[in-house]
Protein backbone atom coordinates (compact mmCIF):
# COMPACT_ATOMS: atom_id res chain seq x y z
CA UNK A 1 0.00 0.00 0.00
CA UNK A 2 1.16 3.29 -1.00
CA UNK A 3 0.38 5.42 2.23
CA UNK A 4 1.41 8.73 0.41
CA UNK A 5 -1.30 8.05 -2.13
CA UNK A 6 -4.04 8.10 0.92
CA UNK A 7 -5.27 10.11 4.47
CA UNK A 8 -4.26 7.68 6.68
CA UNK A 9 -0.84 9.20 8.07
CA UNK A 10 -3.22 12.21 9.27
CA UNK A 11 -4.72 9.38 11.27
CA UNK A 12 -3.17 6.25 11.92
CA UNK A 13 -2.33 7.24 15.19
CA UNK A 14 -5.64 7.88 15.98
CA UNK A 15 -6.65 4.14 14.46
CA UNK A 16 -3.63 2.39 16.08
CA UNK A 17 -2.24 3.52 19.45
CA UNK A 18 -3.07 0.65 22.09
CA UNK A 19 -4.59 1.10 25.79
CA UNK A 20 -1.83 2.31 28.36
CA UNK A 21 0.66 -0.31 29.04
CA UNK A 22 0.98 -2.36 26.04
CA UNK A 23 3.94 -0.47 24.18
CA UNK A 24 5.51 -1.34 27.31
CA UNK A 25 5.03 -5.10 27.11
CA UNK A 26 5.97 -5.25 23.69
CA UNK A 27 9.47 -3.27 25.06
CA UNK A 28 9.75 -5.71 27.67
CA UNK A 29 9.47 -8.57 24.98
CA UNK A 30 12.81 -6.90 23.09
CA UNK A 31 14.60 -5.86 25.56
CA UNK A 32 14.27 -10.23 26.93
CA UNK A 33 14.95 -10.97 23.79
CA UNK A 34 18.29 -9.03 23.33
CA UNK A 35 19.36 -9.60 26.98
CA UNK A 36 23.21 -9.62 27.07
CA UNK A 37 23.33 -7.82 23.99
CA UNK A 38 24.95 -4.13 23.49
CA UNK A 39 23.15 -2.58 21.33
CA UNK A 40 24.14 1.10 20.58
CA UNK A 41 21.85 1.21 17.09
CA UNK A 42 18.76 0.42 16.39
CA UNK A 43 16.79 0.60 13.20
CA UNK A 44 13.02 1.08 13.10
CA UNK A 45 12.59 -0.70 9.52
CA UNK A 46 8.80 0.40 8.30
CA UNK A 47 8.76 2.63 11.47
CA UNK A 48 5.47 4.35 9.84
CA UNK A 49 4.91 7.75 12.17
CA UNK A 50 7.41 6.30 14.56
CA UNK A 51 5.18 4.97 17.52
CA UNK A 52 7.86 2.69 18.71
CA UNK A 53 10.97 4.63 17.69
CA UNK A 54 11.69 6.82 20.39
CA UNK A 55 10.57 4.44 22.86
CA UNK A 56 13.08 2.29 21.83
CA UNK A 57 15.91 4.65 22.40
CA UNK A 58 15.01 5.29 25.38
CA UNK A 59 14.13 1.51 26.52
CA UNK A 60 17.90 0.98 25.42
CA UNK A 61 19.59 3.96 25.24
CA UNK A 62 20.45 4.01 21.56
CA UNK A 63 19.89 5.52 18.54
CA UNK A 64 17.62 5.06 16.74
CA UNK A 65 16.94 5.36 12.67
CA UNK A 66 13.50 5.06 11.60
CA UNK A 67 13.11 4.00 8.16
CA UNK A 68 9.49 4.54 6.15
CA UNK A 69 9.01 4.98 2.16
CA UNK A 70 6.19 6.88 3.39
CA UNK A 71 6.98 10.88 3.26
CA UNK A 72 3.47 11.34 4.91
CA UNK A 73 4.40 9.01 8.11
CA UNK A 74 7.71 10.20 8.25
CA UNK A 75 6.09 14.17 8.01
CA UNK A 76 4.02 13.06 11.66
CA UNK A 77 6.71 11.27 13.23
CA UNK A 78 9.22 14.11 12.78
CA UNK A 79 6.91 16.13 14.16
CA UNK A 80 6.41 14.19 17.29
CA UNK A 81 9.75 13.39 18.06
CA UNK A 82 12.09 15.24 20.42
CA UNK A 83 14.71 13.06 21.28
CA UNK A 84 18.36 13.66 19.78
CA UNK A 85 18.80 10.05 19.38
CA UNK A 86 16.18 9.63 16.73
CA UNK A 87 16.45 10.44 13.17
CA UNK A 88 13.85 9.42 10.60
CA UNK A 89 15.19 8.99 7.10
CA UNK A 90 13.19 8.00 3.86
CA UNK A 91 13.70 4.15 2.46
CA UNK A 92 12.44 0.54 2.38
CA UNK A 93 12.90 -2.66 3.24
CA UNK A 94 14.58 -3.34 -0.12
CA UNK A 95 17.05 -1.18 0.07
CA UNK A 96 17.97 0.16 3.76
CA UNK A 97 19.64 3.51 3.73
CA UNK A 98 22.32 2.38 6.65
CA UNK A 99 25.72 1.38 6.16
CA UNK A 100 26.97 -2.31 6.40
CA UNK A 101 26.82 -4.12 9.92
CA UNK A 102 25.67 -0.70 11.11
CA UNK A 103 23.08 -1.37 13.48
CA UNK A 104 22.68 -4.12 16.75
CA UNK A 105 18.85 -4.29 16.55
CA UNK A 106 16.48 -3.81 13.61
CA UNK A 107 12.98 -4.04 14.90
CA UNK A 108 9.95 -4.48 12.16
CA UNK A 109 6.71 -3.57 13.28
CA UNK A 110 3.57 -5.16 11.35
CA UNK A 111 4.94 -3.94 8.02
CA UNK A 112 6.44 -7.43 6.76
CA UNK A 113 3.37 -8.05 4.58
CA UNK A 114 3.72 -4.78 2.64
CA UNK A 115 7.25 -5.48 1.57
CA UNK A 116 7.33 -6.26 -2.19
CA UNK A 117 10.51 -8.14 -2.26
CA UNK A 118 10.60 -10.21 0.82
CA UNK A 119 13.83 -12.18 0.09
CA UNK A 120 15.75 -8.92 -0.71
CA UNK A 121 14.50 -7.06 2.83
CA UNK A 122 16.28 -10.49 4.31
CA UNK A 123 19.02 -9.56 2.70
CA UNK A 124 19.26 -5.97 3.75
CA UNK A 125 18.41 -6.73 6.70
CA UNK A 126 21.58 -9.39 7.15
CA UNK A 127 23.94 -6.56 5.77
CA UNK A 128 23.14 -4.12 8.31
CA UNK A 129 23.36 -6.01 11.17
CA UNK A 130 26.32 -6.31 12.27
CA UNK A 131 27.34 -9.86 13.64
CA UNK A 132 25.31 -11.70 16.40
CA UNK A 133 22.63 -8.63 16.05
CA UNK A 134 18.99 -9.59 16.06
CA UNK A 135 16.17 -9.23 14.35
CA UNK A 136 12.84 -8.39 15.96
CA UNK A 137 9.55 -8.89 14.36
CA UNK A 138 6.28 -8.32 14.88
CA UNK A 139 3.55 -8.96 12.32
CA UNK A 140 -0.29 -10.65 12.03
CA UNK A 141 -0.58 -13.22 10.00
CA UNK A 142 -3.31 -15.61 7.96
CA UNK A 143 -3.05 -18.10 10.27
CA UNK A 144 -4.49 -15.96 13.18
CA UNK A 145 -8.19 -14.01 13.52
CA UNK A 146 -8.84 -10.43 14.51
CA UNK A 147 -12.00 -9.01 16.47
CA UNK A 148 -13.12 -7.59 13.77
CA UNK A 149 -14.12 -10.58 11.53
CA UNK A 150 -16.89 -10.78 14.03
CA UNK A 151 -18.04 -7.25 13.02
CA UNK A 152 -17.31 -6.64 9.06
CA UNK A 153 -18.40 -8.77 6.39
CA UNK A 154 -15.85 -10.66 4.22
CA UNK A 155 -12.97 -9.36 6.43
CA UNK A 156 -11.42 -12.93 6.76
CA UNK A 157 -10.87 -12.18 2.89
CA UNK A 158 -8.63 -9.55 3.66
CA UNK A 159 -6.44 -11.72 6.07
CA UNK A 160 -5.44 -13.49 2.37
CA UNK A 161 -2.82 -10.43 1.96
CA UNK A 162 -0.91 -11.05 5.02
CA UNK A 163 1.67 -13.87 5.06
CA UNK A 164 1.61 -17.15 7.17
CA UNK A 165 4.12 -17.73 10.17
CA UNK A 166 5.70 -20.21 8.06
CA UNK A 167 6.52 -17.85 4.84
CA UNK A 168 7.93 -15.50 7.71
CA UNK A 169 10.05 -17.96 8.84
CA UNK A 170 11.40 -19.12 5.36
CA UNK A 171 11.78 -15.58 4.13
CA UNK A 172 15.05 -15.66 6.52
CA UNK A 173 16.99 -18.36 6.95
CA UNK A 174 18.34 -18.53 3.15
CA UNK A 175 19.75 -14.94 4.39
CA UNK A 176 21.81 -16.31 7.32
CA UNK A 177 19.93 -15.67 9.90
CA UNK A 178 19.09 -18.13 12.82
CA UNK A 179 15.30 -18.20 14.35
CA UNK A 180 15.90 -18.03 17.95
CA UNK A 181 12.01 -17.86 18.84
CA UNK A 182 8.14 -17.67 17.36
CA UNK A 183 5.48 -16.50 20.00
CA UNK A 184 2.39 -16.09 19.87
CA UNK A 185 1.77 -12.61 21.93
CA UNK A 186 -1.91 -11.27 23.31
CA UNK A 187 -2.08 -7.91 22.34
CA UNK A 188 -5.07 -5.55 23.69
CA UNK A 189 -6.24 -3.79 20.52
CA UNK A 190 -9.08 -1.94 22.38
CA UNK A 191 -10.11 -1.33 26.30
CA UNK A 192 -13.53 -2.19 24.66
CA UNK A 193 -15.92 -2.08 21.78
CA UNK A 194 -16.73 1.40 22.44
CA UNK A 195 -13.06 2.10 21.89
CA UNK A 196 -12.58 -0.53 19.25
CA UNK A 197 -15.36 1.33 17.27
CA UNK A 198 -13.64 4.46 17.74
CA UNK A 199 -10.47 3.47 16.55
CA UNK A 200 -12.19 1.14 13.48
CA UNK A 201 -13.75 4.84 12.23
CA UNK A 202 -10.22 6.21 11.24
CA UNK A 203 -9.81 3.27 9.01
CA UNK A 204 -6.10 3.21 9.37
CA UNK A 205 -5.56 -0.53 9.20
CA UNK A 206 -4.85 -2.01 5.80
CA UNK A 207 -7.21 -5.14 6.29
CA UNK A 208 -9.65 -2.27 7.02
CA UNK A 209 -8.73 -0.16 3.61
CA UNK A 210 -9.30 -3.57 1.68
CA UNK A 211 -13.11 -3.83 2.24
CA UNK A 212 -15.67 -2.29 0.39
CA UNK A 213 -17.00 0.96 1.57
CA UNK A 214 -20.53 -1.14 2.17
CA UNK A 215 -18.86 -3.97 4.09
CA UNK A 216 -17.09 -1.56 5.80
CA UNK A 217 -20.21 0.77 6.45
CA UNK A 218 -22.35 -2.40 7.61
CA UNK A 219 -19.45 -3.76 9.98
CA UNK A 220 -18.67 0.05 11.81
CA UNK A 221 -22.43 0.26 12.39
CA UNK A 222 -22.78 -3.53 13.90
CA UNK A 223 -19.48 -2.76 16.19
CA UNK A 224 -21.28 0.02 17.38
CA UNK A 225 -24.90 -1.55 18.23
CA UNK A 226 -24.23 -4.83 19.09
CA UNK A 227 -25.16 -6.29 22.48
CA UNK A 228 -21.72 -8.20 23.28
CA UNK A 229 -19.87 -7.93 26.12
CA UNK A 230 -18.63 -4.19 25.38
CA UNK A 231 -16.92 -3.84 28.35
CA UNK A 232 -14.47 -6.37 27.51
CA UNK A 233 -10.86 -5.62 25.98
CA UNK A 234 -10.38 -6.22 22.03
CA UNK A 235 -7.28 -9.08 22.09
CA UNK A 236 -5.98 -10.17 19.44
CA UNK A 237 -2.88 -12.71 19.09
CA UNK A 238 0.21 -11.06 17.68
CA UNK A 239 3.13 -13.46 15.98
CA UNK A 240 6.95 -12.38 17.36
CA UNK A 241 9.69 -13.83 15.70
CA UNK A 242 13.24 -12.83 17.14
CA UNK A 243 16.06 -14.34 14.35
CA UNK A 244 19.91 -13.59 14.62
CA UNK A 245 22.63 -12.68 11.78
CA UNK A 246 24.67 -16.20 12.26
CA UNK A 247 26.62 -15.89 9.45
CA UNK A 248 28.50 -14.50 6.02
CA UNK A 249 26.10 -13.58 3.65
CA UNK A 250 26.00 -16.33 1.08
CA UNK A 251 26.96 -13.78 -1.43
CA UNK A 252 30.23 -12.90 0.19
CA UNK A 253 31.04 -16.31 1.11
């Protein structure tokens, strides 16, 4: 999806920022992950309007380099940032504007499935690491269900688009990197319906964009009326992958 060509920077915020507490646990599942590992670097690959970058210098205490093809996201997360250790640049998976074995961490937050070259953002992604950095990943996949298939007709049609846990996995190893873990994490979309609603009206999720304007008319309205438990949090289950350079690239073998 080209963002630029669309409203939804002006928003996604709005459509996307979870309930107090849960940027935290997803900070708390890096920082496990890279335990015993100094990371001075970090790059925010598909950072969007940079929700997680400056939490993650400041979680580690590094810099950070949020990268988005996206002029629009990058506009609002320049404009929200005010930490010296964060610098937003324009680029893509495919081709990473950072140096070789530059970085200790690259985190990718739910932007694998809009990648158009998956093999070659592997292969980026092994050349700026340098060695024994990790690779943390974030992402929904086909294999999972959302809250809102309950809601808007045909969404489970729009789940097609995003990959399975096993494409994620095979993407990377050719590349040289080692999976060290796959989790499954519960992650509180919504402190209710109410909420949910609210956040479903901006339309700033992809599988939301997908739908037609009458599926996505009918579902809104049934999110908002129906009799369900509405005091109940919106989970759904998020798939983490953490994989490590562990060698040469193949290339330069």
């Amino acid at each position: 999806m080209d963002y630029d060509k669309t409203d939804m920077p002006a928003v996604y915020d709005l459509g996307r920022n979870p309930p107090d507490g849960v940027l935290d646990m997803w900070l708390g599942r890096i920082a496990t992950a890279a335990q015993g590992l100094e990371i001075s670097t970090i790059v925010d690959l598909g950072c969007g309007t940079g929700r997680f970058s400056e939490p993650l210098a400041a979680r580690f205490g590094a810099n950070v380099i949020g990268v988005d093809p996206s002029a629009k996201m990058l506009s609002v997360a320049k404009s929200k940032s005010v930490s010296a250790r964060v610098t937003f640049v324009e680029g893509s998976g495919e081709n990473i504007p950072c140096p070789d074995a530059s970085a200790d961490l690259i985190f990718i937050s739910m932007a694998f499935h809009h990648f158009r070259s998956r093999m070659s953002v592997a292969n980026e992604c092994h050349r700026v690491l340098r060695a024994g950095g990790l690779l943390c990943l974030r992402n929904g996949t086909r294999d999972g269900t959302s809250p809102y298939e309950r809601y808007f007709p045909n969404y489970r049609r729009t789940l097609d688009a995003l990959p399975s846990a096993e494409e994620i996995t095979e993407t990377f190893a050719p590349s040289g990197f080692q999976q060290l873990q796959h989790q499954l994490v519960a992650h509180m979309m919504a402190r209710n319906l109410d909420d949910l609603a609210e956040k479903a009206a901006f339309r700033a999720d992809s599988t939301l964009v997908r739908l037609t304007q009458e599926d996505f008319d009918s579902g809104l309205a049934t999110l908002r009326t129906t009799p369900d438990a509405r005091n109940e949090p919106a989970m759904i289950d998020i798939d983490f992958f953490v994989f490590a350079k562990r060698r040469p690239h193949a290339l330069d073998a």
